[in-house]
Protein backbone atom coordinates (compact mmCIF):
# COMPACT_ATOMS: atom_id res chain seq x y z
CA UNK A 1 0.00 0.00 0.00
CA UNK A 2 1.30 3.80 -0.87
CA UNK A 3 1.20 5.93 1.06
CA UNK A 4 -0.88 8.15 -1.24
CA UNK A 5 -3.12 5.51 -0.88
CA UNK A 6 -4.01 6.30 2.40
CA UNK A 7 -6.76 7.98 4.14
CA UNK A 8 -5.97 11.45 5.12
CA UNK A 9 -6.45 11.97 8.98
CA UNK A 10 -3.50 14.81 9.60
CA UNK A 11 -1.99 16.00 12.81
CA UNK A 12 -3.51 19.04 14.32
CA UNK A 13 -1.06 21.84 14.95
CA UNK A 14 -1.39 21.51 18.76
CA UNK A 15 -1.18 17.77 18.46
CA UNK A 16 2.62 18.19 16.74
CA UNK A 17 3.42 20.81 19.19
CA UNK A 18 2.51 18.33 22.36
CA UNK A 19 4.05 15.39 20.69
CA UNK A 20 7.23 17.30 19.68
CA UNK A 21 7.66 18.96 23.80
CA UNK A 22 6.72 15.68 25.26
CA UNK A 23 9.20 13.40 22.74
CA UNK A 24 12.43 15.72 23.56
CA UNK A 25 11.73 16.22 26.90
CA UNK A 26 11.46 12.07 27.37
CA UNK A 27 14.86 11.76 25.29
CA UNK A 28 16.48 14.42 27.33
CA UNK A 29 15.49 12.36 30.42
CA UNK A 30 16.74 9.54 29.42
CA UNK A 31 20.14 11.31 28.92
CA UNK A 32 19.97 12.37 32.16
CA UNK A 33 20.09 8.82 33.33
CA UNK A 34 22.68 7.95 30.88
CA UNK A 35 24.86 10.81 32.23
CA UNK A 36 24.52 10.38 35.61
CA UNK A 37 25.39 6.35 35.12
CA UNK A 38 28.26 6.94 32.63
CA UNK A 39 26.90 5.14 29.91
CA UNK A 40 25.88 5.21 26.02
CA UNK A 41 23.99 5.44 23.51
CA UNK A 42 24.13 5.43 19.85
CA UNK A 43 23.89 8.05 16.74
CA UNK A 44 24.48 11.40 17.46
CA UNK A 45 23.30 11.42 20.80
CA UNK A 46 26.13 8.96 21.30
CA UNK A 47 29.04 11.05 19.96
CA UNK A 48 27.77 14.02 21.85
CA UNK A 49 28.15 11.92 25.50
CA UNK A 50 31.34 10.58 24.50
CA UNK A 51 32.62 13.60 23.84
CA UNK A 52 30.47 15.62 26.87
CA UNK A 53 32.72 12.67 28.90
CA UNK A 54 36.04 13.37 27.31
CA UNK A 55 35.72 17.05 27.37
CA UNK A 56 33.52 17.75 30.34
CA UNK A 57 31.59 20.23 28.13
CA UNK A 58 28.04 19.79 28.40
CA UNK A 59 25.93 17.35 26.17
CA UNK A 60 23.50 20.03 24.80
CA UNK A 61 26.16 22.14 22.65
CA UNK A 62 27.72 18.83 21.69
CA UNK A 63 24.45 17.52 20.36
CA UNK A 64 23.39 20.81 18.43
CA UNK A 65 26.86 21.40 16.80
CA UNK A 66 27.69 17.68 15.58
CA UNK A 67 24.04 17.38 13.99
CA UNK A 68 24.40 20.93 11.85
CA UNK A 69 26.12 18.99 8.86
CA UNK A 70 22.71 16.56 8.40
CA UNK A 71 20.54 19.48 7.84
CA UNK A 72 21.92 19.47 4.04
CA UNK A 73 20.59 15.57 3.80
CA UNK A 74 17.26 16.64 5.55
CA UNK A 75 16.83 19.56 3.41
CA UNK A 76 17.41 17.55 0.29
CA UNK A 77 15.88 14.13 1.08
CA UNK A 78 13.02 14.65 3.71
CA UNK A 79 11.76 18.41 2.63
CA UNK A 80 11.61 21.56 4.29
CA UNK A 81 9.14 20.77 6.84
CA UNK A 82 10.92 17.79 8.10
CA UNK A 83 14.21 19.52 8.39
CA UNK A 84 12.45 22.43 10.56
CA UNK A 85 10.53 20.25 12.62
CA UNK A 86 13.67 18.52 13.44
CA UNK A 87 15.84 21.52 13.68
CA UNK A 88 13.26 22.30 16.39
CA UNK A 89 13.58 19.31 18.06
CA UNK A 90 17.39 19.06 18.16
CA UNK A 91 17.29 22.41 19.87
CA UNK A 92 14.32 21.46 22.45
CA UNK A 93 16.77 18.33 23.54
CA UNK A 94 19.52 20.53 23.47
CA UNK A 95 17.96 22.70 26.14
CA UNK A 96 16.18 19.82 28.01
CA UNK A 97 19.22 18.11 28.73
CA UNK A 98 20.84 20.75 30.06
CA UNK A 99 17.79 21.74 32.06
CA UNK A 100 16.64 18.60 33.59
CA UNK A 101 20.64 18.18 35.28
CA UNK A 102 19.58 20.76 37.43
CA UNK A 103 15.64 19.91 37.85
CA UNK A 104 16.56 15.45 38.34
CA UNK A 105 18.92 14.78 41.13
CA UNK A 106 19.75 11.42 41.54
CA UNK A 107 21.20 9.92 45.17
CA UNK A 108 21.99 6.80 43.46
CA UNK A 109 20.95 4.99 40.30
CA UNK A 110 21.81 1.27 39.67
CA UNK A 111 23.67 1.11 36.02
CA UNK A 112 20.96 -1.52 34.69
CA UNK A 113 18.15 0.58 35.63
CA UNK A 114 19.92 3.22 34.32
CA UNK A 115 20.34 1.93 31.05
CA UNK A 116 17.12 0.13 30.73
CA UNK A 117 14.77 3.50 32.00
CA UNK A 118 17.32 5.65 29.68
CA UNK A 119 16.74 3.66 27.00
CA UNK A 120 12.99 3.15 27.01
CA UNK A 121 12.55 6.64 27.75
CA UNK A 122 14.98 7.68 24.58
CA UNK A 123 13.32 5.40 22.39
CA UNK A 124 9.45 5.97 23.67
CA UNK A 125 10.89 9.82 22.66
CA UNK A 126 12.23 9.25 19.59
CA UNK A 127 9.06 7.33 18.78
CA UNK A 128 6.67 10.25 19.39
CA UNK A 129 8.77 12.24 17.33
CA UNK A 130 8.86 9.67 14.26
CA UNK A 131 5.24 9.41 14.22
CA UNK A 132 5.09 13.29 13.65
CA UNK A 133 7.41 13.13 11.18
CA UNK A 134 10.26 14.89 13.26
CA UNK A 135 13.80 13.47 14.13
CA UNK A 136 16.84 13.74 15.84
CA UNK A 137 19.17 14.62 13.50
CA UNK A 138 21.89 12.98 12.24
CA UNK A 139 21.17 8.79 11.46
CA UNK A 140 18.16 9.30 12.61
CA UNK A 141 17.40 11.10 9.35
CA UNK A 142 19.27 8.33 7.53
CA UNK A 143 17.48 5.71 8.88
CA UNK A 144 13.74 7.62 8.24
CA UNK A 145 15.09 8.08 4.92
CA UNK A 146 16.09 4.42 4.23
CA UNK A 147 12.33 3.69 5.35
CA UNK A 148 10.62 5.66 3.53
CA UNK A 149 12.16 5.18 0.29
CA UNK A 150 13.51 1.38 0.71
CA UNK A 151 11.52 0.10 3.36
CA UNK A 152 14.52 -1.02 5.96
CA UNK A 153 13.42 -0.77 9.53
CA UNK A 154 14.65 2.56 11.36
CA UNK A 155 15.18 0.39 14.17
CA UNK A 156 17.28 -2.08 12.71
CA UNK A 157 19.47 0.22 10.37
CA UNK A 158 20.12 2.72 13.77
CA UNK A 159 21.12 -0.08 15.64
CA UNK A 160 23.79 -1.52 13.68
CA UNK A 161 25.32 1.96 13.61
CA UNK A 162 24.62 2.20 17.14
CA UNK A 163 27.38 -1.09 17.20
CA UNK A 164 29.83 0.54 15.58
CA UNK A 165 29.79 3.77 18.06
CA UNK A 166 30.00 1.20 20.95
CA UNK A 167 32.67 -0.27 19.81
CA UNK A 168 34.69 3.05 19.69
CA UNK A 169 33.52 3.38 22.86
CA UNK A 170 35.80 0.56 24.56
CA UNK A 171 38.62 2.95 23.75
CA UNK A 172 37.57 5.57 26.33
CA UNK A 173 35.20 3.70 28.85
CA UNK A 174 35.38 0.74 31.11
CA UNK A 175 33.93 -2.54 29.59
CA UNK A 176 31.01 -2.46 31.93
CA UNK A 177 29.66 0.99 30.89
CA UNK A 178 30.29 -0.14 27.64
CA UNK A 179 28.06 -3.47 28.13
CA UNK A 180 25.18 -1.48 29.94
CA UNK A 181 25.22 0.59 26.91
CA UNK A 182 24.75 -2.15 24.99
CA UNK A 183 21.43 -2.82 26.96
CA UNK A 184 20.59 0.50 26.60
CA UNK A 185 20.79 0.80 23.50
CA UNK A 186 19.08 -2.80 22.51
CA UNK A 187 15.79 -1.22 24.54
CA UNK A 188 15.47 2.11 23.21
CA UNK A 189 15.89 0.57 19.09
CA UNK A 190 13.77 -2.44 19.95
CA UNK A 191 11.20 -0.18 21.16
CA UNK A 192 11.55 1.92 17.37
CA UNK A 193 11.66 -1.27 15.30
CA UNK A 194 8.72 -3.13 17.33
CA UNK A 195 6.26 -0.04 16.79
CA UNK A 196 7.32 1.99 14.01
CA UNK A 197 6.76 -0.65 10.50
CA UNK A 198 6.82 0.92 7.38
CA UNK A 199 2.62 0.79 6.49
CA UNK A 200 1.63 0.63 10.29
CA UNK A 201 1.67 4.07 11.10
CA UNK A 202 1.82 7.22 9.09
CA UNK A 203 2.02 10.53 10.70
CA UNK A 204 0.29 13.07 8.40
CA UNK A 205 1.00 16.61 9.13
C-alpha cells in the first residue's frame, strides 16, 4: 500500500506541538540517566556523550553542533518541513538536557536501571517524534530516509550503527559501561523497530 493511498487523517497543529515537547523532553530524560550512570547510547546522541565525557563540556552544545552537517541531507531528502521540525527538536533536547541536570537529582541509580529506563525513555521519545514526522538529526534522518524510500526498519538500520559507536567506545570507557550501553541501547531501538513498520503508522501533518 502507498502511502498516497491512504486515508488522510492529519496531525492538528497543537497535536505536533505536544508530541514534539513531550518526545524531547522524554529523550532528554533519558540522557539524564545515561549521564549520571556513565553510559551510552548510539547516533548522534552517542558522539555528543562521548565527547560531553572526554571534554567535560556539556551534552547540549555537543548535540546541536555535531548534527548541523545533516541538515543538508534533511533539506534535500526529507523536505523543508521535516528539516524544521527537526531543527526544532534538536534544539528542544539541546535545552532539556541541560535543564533537567539541574531539575533530576539522583542519590543513586543502579547502572541496569539506568540503562534500561534511559533507553525506554529515549526510544518511547524518539518514537513520538517519528510518528510526527520529526527526528533527531543525524542517522536518525538516515534511517527515516532508508524507510521511507527502501523500506529497511529505522530500528534495525540505527542499531547496527549504534554497534559501531559502541565499539569506539571501549577505547575511552570501562567494559562495563560499555556493556550497559549495549542494553541501553538494545531497549530504546527495539522499542523503534517493534512499533514503528513501514505501512503501520503514518504521521500526516
Amino acid at each position: 500500500m502507498r502511502v498516497e493511498d491512504l486515508p488522510k487523517d492529519p496531525h492538528k497543529p497543537y497535536e505536533d506541538v505536544m508530541a514534539m515537547l513531550l518526545g524531547t523532553f522524554f529523550v532528554a530524560l533519558g540522557v539524564t540517566f545515561y549521564t549520571h550512570a556513565v553510559l551510552l547510547t548510539g547516533s548522534t546522541a552517542g558522539l555528543a556523550l562521548l565527547l560531553n565525557y572526554m571534554t567535560g563540556w556539556g551534552f547540549g552544545g555537543w548535540f546541536f553542533a555535531i548534527n548541523l552537517p545533516f541538515y543538508y541531507l534533511a533539506i534535500k531528502r526529507m523536505g523543508w518541513s521535516f528539516t524544521l521540525r527537526t531543527f526544532a527538536a534538536i534544539g528542544l533536547v539541546s535545552l532539556f538536557s541541560e535543564l533537567t541536570q539541574g531539575w533530576v537529582q539522583f542519590a543513586a541509580v543502579p547502572s541496569l536501571y539506568a540503562a534500561l529506563m534511559g533507553g525506554a525513555l529515549m526510544g518511547i521519545g524518539m518514537l513520538m517524534l517519528f510518528r510526527h514526522r520529526t527526528s533527531l538529526g543525524g542517522i536518525n534522518i538516515l534511517a527515516l530516509y532508508l524507510q521511507e524510500k527502501h523500506g529497511l526498519r529505522a530500528g534495525f538500520v540505527q542499531l547496527g550503527i549504534d554497534g559501531v559507536i559502541l565499539l569506539v567506545a571501549l577505547t575511552q570507557l570501562p567494559l562495563d559501561r560499555v556493556a550497559y550501553s549495549v542494553l541501553g541501547a538494545l531497549t530504546l531501538n527495539l522499542i523503534i523497530a517493534l512499533n514503528h513498520k513501514p505501512g503501520r503508522y503514518i504521521g500526516v501533518s
